[in-house]
C-alpha atoms as a PDB file:
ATOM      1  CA  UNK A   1     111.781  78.707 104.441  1.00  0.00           C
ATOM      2  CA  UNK A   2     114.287  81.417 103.755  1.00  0.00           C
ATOM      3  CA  UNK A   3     113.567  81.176  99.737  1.00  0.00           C
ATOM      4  CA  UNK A   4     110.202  81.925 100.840  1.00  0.00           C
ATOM      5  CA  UNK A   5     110.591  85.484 102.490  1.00  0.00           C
ATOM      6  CA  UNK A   6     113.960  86.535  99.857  1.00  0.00           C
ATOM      7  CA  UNK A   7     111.133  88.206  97.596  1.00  0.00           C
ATOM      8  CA  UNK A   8     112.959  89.913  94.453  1.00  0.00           C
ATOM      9  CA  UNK A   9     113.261  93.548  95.124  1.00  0.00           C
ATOM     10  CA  UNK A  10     111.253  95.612  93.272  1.00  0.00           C
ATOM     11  CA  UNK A  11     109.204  92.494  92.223  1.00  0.00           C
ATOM     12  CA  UNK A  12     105.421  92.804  94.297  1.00  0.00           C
ATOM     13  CA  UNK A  13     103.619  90.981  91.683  1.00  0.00           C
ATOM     14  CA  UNK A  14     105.541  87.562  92.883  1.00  0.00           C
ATOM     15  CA  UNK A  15     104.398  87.891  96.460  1.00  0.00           C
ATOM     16  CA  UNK A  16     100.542  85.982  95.251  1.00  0.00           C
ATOM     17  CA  UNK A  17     102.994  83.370  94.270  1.00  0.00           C
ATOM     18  CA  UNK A  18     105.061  83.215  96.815  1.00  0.00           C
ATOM     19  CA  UNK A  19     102.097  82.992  99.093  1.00  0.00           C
ATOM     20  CA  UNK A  20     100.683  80.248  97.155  1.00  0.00           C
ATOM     21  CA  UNK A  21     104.021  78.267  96.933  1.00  0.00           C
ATOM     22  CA  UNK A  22     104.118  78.896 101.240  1.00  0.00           C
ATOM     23  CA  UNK A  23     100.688  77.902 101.652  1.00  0.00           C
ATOM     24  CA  UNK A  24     100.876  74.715  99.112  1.00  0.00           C
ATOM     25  CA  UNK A  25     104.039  73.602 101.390  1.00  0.00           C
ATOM     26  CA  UNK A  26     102.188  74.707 104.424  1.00  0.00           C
ATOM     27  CA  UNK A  27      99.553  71.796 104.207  1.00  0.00           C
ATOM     28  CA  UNK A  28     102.253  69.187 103.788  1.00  0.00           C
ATOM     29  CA  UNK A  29     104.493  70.830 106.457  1.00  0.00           C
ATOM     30  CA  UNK A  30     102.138  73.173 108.489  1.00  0.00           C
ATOM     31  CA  UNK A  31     106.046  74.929 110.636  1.00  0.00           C
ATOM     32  CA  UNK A  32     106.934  76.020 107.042  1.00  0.00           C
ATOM     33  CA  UNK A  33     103.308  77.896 106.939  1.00  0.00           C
ATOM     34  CA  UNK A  34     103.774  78.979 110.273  1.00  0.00           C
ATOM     35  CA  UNK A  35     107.641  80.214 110.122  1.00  0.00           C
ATOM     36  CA  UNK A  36     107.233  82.673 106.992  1.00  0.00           C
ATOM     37  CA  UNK A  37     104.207  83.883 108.996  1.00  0.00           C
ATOM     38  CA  UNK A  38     106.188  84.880 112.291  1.00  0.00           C
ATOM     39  CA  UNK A  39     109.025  86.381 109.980  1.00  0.00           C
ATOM     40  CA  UNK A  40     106.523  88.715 108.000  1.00  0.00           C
ATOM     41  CA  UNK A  41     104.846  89.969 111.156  1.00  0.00           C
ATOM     42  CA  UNK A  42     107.924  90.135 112.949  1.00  0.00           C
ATOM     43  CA  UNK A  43     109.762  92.267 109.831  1.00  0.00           C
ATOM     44  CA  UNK A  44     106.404  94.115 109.161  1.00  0.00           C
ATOM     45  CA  UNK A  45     106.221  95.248 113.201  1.00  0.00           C
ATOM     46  CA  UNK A  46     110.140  96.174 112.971  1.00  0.00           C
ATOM     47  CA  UNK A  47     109.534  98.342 109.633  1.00  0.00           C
ATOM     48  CA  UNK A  48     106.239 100.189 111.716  1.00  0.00           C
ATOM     49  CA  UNK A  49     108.958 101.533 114.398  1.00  0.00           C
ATOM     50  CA  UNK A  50     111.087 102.687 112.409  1.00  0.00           C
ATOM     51  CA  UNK A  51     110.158 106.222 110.889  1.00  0.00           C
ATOM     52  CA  UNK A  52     112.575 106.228 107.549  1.00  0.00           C
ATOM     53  CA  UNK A  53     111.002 108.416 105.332  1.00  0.00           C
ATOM     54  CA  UNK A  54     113.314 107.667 102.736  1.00  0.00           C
ATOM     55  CA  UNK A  55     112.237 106.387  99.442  1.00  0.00           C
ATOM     56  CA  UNK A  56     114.068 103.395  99.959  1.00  0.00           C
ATOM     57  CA  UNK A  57     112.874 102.725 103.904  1.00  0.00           C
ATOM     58  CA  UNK A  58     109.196 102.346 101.844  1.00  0.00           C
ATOM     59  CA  UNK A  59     109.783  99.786  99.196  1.00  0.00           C
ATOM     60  CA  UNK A  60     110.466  96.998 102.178  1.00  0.00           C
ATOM     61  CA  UNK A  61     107.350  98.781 103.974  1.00  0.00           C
ATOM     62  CA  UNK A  62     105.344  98.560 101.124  1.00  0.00           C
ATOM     63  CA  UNK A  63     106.881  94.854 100.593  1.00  0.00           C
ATOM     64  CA  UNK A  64     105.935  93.294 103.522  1.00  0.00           C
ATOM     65  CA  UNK A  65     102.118  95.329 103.802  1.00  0.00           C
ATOM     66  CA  UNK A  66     101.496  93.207 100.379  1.00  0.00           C
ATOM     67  CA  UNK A  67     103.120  90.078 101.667  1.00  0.00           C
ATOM     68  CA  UNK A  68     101.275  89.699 104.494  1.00  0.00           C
ATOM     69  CA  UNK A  69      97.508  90.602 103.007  1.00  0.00           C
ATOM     70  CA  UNK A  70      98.547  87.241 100.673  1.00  0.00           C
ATOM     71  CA  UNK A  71      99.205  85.358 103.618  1.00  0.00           C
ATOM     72  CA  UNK A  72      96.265  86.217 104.904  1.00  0.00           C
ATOM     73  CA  UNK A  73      94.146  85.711 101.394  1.00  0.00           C
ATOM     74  CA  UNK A  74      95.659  82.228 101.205  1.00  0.00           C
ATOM     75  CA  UNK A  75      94.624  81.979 105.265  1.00  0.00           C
ATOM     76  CA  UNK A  76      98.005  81.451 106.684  1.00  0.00           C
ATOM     77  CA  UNK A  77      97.406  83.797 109.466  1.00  0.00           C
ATOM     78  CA  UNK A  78      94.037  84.935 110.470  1.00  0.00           C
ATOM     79  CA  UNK A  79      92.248  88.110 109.814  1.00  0.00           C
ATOM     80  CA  UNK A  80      92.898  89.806 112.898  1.00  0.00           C
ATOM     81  CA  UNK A  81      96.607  89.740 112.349  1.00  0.00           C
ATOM     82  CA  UNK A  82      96.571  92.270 109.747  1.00  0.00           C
ATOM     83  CA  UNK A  83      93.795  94.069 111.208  1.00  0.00           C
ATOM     84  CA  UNK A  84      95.489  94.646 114.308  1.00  0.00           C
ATOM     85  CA  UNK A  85      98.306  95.767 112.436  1.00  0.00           C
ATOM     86  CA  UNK A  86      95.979  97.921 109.857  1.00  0.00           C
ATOM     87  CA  UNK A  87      94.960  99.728 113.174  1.00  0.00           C
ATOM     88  CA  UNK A  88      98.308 100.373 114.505  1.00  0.00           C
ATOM     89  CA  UNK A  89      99.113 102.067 111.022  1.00  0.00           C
ATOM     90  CA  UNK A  90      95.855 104.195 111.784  1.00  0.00           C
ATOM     91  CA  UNK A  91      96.699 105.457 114.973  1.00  0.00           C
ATOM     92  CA  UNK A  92     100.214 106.789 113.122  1.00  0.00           C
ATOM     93  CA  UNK A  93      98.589 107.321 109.717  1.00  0.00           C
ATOM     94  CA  UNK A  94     100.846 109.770 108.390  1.00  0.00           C
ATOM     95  CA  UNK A  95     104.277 109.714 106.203  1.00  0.00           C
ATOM     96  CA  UNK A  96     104.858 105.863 105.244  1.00  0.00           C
ATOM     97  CA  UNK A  97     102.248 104.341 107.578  1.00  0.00           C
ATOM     98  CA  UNK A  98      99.645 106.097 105.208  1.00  0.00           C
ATOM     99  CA  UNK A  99     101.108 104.245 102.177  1.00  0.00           C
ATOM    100  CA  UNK A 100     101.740 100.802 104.105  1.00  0.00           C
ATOM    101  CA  UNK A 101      97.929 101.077 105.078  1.00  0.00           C
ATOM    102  CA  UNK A 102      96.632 101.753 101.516  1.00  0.00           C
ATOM    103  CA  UNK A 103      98.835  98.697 100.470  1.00  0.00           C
ATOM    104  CA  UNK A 104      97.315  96.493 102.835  1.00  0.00           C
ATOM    105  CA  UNK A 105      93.908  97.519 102.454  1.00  0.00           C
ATOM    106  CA  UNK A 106      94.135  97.732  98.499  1.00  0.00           C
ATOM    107  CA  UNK A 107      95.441  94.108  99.016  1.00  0.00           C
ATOM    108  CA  UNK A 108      93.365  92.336 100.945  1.00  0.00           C
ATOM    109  CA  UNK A 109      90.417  95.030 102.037  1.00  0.00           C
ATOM    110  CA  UNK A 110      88.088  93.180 100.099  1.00  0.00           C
ATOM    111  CA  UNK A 111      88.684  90.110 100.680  1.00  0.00           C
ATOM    112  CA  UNK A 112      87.818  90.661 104.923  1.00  0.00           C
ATOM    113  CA  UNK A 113      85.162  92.333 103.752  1.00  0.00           C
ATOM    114  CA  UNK A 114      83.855  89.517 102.339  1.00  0.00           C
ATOM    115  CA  UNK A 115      84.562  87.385 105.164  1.00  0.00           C
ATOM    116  CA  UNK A 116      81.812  87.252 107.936  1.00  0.00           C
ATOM    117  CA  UNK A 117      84.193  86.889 110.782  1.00  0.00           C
ATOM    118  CA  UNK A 118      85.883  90.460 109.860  1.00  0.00           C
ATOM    119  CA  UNK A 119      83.141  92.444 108.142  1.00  0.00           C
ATOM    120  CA  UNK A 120      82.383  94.671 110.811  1.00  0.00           C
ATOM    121  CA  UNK A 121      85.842  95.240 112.260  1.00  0.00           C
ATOM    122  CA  UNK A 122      86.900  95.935 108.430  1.00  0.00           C
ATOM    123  CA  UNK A 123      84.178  98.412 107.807  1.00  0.00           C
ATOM    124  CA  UNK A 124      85.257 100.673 110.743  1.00  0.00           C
ATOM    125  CA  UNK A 125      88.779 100.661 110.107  1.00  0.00           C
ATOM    126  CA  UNK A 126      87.948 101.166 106.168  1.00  0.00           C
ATOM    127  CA  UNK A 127      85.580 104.335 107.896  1.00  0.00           C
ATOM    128  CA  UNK A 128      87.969 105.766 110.268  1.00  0.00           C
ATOM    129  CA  UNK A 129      90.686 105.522 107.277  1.00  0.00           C
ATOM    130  CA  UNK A 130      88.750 107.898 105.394  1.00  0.00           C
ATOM    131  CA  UNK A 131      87.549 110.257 107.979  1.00  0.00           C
ATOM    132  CA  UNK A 132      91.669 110.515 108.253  1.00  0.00           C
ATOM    133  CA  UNK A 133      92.505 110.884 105.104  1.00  0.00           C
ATOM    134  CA  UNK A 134      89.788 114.527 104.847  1.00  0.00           C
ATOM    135  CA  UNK A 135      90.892 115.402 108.218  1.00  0.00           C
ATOM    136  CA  UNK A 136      94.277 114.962 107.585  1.00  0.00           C
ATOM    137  CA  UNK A 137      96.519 117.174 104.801  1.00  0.00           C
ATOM    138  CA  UNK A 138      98.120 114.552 102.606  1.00  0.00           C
ATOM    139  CA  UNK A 139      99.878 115.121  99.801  1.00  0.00           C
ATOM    140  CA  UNK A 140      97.989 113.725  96.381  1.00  0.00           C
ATOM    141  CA  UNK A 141     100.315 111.119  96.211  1.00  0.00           C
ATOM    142  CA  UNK A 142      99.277 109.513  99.682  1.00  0.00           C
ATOM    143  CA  UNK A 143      95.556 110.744  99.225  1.00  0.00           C
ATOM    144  CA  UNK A 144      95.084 108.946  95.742  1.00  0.00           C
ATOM    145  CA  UNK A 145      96.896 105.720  97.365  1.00  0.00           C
ATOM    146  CA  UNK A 146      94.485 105.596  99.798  1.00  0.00           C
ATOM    147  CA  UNK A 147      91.486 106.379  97.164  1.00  0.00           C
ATOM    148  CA  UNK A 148      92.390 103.638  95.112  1.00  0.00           C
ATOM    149  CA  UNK A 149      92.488 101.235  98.414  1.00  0.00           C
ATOM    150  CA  UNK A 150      89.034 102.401  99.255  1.00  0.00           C
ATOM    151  CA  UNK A 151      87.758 102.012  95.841  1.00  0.00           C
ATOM    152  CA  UNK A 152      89.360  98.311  95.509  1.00  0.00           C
ATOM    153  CA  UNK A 153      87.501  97.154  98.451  1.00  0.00           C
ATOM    154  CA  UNK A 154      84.004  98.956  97.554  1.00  0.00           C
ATOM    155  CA  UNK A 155      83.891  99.768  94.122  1.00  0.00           C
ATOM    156  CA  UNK A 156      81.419 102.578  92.922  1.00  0.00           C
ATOM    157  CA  UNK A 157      77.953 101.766  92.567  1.00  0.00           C
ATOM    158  CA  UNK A 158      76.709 101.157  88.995  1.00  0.00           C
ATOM    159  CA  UNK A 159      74.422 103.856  89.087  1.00  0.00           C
ATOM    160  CA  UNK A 160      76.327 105.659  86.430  1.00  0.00           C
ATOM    161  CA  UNK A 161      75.086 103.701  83.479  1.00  0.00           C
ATOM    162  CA  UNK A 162      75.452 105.100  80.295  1.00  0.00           C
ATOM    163  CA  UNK A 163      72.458 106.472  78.254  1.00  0.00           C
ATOM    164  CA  UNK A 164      71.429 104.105  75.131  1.00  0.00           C
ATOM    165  CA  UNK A 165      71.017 106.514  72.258  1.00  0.00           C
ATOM    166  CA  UNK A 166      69.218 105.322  69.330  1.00  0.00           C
ATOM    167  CA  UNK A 167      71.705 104.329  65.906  1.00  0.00           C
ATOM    168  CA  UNK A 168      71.105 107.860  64.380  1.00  0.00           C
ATOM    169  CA  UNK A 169      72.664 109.988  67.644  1.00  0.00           C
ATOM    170  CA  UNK A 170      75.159 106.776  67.676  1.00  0.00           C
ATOM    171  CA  UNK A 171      76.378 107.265  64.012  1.00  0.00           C
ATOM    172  CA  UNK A 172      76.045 111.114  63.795  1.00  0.00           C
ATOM    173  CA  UNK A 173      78.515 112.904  66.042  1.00  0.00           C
ATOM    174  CA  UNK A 174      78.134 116.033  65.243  1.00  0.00           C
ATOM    175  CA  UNK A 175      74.193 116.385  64.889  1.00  0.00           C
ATOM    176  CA  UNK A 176      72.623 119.150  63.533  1.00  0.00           C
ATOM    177  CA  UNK A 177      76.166 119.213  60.687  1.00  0.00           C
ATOM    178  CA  UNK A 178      75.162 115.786  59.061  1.00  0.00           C
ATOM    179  CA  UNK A 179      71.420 116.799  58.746  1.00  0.00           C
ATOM    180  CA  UNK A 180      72.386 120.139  56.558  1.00  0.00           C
ATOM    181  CA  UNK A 181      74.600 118.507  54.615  1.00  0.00           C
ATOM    182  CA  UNK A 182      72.401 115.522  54.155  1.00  0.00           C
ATOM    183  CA  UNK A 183      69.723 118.629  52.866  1.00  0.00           C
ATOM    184  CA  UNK A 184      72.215 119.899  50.879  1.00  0.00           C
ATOM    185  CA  UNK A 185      72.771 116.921  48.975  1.00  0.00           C
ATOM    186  CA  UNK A 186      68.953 116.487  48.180  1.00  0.00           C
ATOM    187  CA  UNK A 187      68.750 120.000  46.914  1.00  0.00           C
END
């Protein structure tokens, strides 16, 4: 169970895996499941107290956010667990609980969206994150984090189609150029 929460440094895009390797063991041994779990939550509540603002106090931060919005993709723990934590980071949202908030909604925002049990609680939280982020004065660092977490859970509509132009427009970029020189050549 240790191997399972000794995630590379540095190395986020192993966490799906390592979630899938801890819930594949889970089902055969359901205290393995349940042990990385408690060890997440309990290293993810430690990392909320603590207020490094460091570069290197977020990595970990950052870490565990992602770690735990796998868990709960793969339905180790369930929904409320990160939504009671995505709250907590909203009641503090600013220096690293803005970016540990982005990284668990970016992570798994759209996946409680989807689920009826947490629609409506996600939906608010998603709400009141934005309604911080414009009343709040973030740096564009922290605002385009949380941007990008919004936009991952409800991506622009598809309103903004592009306009089919017939094969002429397609083929002549420069328009009114092509057609003088096209006279030009006739002459």
């Amino acid at each position: 169970m240790r191997a399972l929460m000794d995630v590379p440094r540095g190395n986020l895009q192993l966490l799906p895996y390592y979630s899938r390797v801890a819930a594949t063991i889970s089902q055969a041994y359901p205290e393995v499941g349940a042990g990385v779990l408690s060890a997440v939550e309990a290293e993810f509540d430690a990392l909320a107290a603590k207020k490094d603002l460091t570069r290197a106090g977020e990595e970990p931060r950052l870490r565990v956010a992602r770690y735990l919005a796998e868990l709960i993709k793969f339905r180790l723990a369930p929904p409320s667990a990160l939504l009671l934590r995505l709250k907590m980071l909203l009641d503090d949202f600013s220096g690293p609980a803005v970016d540990a908030a982005a990284a668990l909604v970016e992570s798994a925002g759209r996946f409680l969206l989807k689920l009826p049990e947490s629609r409506v609680r996600m939906e608010n939280l998603l709400s009141v994150m934005m309604r911080l982020r414009n009343a709040r004065n973030l740096d564009s660092r922290q605002t385009n984090a949380v941007d990008n977490a919004y936009f991952a859970c409800r991506p622009p509509d598809k309103a903004t189609q592009r306009r089919r132009r017939p094969p002429l427009q397609v083929n002549n970029s420069c328009g009114q150029h092509q057609t003088t020189l096209c006279q030009d050549s006739q002459a």
